[in-house]
Protein backbone atom coordinates (compact mmCIF):
# COMPACT_ATOMS: atom_id res chain seq x y z
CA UNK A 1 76.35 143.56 69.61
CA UNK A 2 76.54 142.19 66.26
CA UNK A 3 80.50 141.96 66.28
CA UNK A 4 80.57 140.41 69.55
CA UNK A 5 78.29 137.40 67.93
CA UNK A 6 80.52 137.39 65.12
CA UNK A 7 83.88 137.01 67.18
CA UNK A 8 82.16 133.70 69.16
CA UNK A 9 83.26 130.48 67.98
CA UNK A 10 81.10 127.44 67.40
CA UNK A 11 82.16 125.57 70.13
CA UNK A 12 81.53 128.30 72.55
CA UNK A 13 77.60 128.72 71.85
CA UNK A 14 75.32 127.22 73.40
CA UNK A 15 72.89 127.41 71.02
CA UNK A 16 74.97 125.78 68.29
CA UNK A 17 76.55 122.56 70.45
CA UNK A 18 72.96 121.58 71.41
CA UNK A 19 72.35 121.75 67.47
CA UNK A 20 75.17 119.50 67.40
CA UNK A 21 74.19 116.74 69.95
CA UNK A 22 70.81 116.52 68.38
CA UNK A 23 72.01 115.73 65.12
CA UNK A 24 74.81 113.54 66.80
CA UNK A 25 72.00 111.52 68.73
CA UNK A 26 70.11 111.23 65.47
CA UNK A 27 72.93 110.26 63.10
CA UNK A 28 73.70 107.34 66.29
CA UNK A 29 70.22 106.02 66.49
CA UNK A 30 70.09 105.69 62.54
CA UNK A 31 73.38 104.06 62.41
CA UNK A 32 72.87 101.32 64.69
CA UNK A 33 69.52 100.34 63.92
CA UNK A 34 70.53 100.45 60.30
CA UNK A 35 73.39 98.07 61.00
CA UNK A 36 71.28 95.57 63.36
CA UNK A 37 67.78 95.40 62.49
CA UNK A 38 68.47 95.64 58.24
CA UNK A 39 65.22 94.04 56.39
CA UNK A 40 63.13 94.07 59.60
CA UNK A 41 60.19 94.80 60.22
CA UNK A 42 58.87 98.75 61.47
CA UNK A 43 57.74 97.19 65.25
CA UNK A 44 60.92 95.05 65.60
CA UNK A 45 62.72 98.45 64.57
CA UNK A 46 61.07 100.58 67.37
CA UNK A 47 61.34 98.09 69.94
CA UNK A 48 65.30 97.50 69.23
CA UNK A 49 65.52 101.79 69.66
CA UNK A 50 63.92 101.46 72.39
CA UNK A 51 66.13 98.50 73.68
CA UNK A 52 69.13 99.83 72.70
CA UNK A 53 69.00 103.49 72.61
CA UNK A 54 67.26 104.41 76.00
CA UNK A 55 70.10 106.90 76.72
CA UNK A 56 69.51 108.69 73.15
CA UNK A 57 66.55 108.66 73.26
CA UNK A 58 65.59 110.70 76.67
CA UNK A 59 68.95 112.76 76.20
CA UNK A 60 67.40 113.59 72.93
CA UNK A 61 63.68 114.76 74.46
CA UNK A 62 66.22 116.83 76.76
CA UNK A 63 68.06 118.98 73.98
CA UNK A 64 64.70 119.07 71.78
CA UNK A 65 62.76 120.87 75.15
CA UNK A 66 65.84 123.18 75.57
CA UNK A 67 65.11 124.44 71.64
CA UNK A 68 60.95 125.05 72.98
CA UNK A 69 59.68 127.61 75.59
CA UNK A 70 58.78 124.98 77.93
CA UNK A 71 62.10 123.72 78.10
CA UNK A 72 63.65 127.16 78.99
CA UNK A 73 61.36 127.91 80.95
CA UNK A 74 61.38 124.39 83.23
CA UNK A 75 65.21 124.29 82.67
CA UNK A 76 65.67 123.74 86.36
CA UNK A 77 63.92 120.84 86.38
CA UNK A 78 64.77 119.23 83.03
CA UNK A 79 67.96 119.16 84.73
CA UNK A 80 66.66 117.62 87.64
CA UNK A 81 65.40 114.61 85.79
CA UNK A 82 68.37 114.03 83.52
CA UNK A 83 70.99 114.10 86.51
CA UNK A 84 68.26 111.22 88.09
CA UNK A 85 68.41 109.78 84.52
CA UNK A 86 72.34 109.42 84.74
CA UNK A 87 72.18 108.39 88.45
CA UNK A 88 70.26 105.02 87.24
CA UNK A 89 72.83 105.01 83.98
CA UNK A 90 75.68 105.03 86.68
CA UNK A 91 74.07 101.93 89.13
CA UNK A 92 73.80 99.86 85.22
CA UNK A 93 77.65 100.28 84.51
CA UNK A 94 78.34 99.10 88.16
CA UNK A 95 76.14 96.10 87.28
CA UNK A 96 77.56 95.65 84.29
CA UNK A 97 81.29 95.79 85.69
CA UNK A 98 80.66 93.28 88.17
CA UNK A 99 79.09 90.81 85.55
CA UNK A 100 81.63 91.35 82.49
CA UNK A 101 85.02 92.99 84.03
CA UNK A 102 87.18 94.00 81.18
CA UNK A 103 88.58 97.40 79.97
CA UNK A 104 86.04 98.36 78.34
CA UNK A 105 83.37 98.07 81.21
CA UNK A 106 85.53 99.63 83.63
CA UNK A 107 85.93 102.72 81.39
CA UNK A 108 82.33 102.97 81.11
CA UNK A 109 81.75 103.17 84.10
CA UNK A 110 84.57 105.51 84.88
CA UNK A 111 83.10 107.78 82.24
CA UNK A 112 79.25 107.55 83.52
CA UNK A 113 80.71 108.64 87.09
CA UNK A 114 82.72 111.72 85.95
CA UNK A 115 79.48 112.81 83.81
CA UNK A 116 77.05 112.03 86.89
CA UNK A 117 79.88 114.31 89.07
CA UNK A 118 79.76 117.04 86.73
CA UNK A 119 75.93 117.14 86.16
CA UNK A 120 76.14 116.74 89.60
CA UNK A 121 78.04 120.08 90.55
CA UNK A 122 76.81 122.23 87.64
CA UNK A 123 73.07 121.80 87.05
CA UNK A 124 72.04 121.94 90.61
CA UNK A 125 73.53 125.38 90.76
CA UNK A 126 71.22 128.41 90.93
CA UNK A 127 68.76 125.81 92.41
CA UNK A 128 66.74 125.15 95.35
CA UNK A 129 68.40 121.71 95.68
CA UNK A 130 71.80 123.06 96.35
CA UNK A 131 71.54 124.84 98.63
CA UNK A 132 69.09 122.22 100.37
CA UNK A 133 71.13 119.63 100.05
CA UNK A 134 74.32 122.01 101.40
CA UNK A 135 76.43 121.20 98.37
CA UNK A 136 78.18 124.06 97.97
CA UNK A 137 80.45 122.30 101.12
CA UNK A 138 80.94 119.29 98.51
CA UNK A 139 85.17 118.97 98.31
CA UNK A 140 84.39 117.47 94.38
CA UNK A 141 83.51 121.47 93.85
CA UNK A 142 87.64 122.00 93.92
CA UNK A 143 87.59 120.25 90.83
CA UNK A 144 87.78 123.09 88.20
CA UNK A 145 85.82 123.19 85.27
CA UNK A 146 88.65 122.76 82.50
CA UNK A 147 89.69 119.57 84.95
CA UNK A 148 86.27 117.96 84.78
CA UNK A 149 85.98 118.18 80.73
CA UNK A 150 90.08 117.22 80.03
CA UNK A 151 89.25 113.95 82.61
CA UNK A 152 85.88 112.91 80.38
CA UNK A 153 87.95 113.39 77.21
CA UNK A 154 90.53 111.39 78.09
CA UNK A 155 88.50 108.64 79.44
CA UNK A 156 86.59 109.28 75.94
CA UNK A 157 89.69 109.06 73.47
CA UNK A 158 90.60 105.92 75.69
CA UNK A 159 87.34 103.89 75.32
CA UNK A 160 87.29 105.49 71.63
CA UNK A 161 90.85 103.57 70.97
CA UNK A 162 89.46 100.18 72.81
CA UNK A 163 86.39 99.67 70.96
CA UNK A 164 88.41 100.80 67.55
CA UNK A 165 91.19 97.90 68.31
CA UNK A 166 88.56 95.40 69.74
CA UNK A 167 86.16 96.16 66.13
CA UNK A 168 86.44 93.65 63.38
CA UNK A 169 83.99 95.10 61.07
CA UNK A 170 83.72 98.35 59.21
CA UNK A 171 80.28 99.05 60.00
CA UNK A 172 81.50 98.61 63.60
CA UNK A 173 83.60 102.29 63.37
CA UNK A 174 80.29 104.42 63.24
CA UNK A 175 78.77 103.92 66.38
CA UNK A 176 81.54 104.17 68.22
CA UNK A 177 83.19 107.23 66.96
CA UNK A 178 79.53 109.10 67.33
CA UNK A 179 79.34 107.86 70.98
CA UNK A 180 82.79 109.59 71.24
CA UNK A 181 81.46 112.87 70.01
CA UNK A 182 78.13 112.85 71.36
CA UNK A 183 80.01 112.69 75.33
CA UNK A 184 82.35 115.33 74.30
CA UNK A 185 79.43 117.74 73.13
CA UNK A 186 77.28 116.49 75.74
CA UNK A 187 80.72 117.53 78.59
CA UNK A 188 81.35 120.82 76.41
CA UNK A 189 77.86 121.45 76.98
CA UNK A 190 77.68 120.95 80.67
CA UNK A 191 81.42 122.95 80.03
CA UNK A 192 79.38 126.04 79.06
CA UNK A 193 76.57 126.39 81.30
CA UNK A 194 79.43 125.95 84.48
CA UNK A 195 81.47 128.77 82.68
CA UNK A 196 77.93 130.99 82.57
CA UNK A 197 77.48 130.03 86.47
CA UNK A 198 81.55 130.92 87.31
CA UNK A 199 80.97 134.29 85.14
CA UNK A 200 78.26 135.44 86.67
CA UNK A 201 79.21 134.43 90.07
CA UNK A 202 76.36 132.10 90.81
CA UNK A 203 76.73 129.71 93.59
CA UNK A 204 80.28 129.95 93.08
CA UNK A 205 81.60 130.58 97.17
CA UNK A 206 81.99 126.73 97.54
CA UNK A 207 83.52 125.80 100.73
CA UNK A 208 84.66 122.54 99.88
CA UNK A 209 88.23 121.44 100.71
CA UNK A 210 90.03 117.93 99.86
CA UNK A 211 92.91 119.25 101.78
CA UNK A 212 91.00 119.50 104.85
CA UNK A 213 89.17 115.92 104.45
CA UNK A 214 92.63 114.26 104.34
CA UNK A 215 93.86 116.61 107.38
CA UNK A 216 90.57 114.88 109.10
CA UNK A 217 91.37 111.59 108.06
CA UNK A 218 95.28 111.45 109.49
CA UNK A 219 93.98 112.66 112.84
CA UNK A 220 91.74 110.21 113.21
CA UNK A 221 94.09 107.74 112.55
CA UNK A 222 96.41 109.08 115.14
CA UNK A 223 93.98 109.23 117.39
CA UNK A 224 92.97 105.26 116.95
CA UNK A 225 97.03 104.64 116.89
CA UNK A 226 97.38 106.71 120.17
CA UNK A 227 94.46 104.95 121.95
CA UNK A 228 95.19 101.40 121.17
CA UNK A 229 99.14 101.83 121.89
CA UNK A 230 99.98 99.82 119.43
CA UNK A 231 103.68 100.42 119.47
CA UNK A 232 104.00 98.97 123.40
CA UNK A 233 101.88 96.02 122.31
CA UNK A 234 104.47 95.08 119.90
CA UNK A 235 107.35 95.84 121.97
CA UNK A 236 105.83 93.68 125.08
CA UNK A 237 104.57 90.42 122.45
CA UNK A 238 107.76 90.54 121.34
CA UNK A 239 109.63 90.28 124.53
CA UNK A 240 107.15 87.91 126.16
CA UNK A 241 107.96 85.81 123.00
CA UNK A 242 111.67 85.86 123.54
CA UNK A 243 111.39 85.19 127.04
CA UNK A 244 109.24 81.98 126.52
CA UNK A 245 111.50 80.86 124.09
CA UNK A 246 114.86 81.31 126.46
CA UNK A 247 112.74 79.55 129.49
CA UNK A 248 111.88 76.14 126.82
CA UNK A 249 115.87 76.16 125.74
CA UNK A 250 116.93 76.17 129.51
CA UNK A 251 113.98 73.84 131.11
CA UNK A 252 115.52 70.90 128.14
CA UNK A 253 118.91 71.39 127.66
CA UNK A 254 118.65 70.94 124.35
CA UNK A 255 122.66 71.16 123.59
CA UNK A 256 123.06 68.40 126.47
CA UNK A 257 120.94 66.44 125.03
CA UNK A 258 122.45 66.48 121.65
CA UNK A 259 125.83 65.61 122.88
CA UNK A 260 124.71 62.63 124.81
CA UNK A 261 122.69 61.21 121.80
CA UNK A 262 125.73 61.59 120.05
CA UNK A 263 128.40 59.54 122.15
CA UNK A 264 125.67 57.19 122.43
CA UNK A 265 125.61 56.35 118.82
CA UNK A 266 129.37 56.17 118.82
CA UNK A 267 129.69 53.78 121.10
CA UNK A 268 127.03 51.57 119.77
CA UNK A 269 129.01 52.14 116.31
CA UNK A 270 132.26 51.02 118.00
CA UNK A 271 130.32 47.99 119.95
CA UNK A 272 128.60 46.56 116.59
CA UNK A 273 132.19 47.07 114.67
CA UNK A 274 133.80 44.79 116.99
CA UNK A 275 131.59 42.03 117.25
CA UNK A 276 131.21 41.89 113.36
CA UNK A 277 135.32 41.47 113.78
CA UNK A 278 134.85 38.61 116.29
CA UNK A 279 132.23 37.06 114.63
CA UNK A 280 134.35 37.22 111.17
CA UNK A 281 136.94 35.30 113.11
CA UNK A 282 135.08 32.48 114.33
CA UNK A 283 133.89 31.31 110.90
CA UNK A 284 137.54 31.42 109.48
């Protein structure tokens, strides 16, 4: 037993990338209060954690329960209230994309939606709620675990390199290179506990499918092109238009017409020629 715990790596235990986040969370916190609120006072301190930090803050009461009996022994539902935690985080970046669009905000919210998914589809196993709410059917469970963490660090290393370019100050770099490493612990965390679930085979005969949603989808498109024959309709508008048009073109005569008008104005060309002639002559 004691080589096996020897041969694991740091970023493989549990125990050791919770460490992490808590000291992550703290080092966060400190930085950007120490940066905004410098020479203020304790309460205006507190209140701008409080303002500021809301997602450290009850992420952090999460980890520091997981280190206690209580929190290993409520796990389930520690769980429960950070995924309803994220869900509210989630509905903010929405908010907050539809008042400031910009790359920034829409990466946000990209990464708060992967998160929520994963959360989603990994803490709920082994729990009441999954199989109440029937989501081992979910199609977002084809998504496989290296998949979900490689999307969030991507999105990660993306809004990393925005907020790096869009920085002007020094200070600036902390807080968002610890944000960076607090969502990758926080997704190699979630990483682990879905690799404990696949190993031990808990909840893991998911019957979701995307292939079969999109098979779903193109019949039912079919079946609304087949009803409403749309094809014919086109066909027969377009022949009642070409018919209307032929009957208009027949009923005027439009080329008849043109050639009259037009050996009219000749002739009144010719007429007003030769009286300008005749009346030329007169006055010599």
């Amino acid at each position: 037993m004691s080589e096996e715990k020897k041969q694991i790596k740091w970023y493989e235990s549990g125990n050791t990338i919770t460490t992490l986040i808590i000291i992550t969370i703290l080092a966060a916190i400190f930085c950007s209060q120490s940066f905004a609120v410098s020479g203020d006072s304790n309460f205006s301190i507190f209140s701008s954690v409080i303002n500021h930090n809301s997602v450290y803050l009850v992420v952090l009461v999460y980890f520091v329960l997981l280190k206690t009996k209580f929190g290993k022994k409520y796990f389930n539902y520690l769980n429960v209230f950070l995924i309803f935690f994220y869900l509210i985080t989630t509905c903010t970046s929405i908010l907050t994309l539809f008042q400031s669009f910009s790359l920034n905000t829409v990466l946000d919210f990209l990464k708060n939606v992967v998160l929520l998914l994963y959360l989603f589809h990994t803490m709920f196993r082994d729990t009441r709620v999954w199989h109440d709410l029937k989501l081992g059917s979910s199609p977002f469970n084809e998504i496989h675990n290296d998949s979900y963490y490689y999307a969030l660090l991507v999105l990660v290393v993306l809004g990393l390199a925005v907020n790096l370019i869009s920085t002007l100050m020094i200070d600036g770099l902390f807080i968002p290179v610890l944000d960076a490493l607090y969502l990758l612990l926080f997704g190699r965390y979630i990483y682990l506990y879905r690799d404990y679930l696949d190993y031990h085979m808990i909840d893991a005969d998911n019957e979701g499918n995307f292939d079969e949603i999109k098979k779903s989808i193109n019949d039912n498109i079919n079946d609304v092109l087949d009803k409403t024959d749309i094809d014919d309709k086109i066909v027969a508008a377009a022949g009642k238009v070409k018919e209307t048009t032929k009957d208009i073109l027949d009923k005027t005569d439009i080329d008849d017409k043109i050639v009259d008008a037009a050996k009219k104005a000749k002739d009144k060309i010719k007429e007003k020629t030769k009286e300008t002639k005749n009346e030329k002559k007169g006055e010599k």
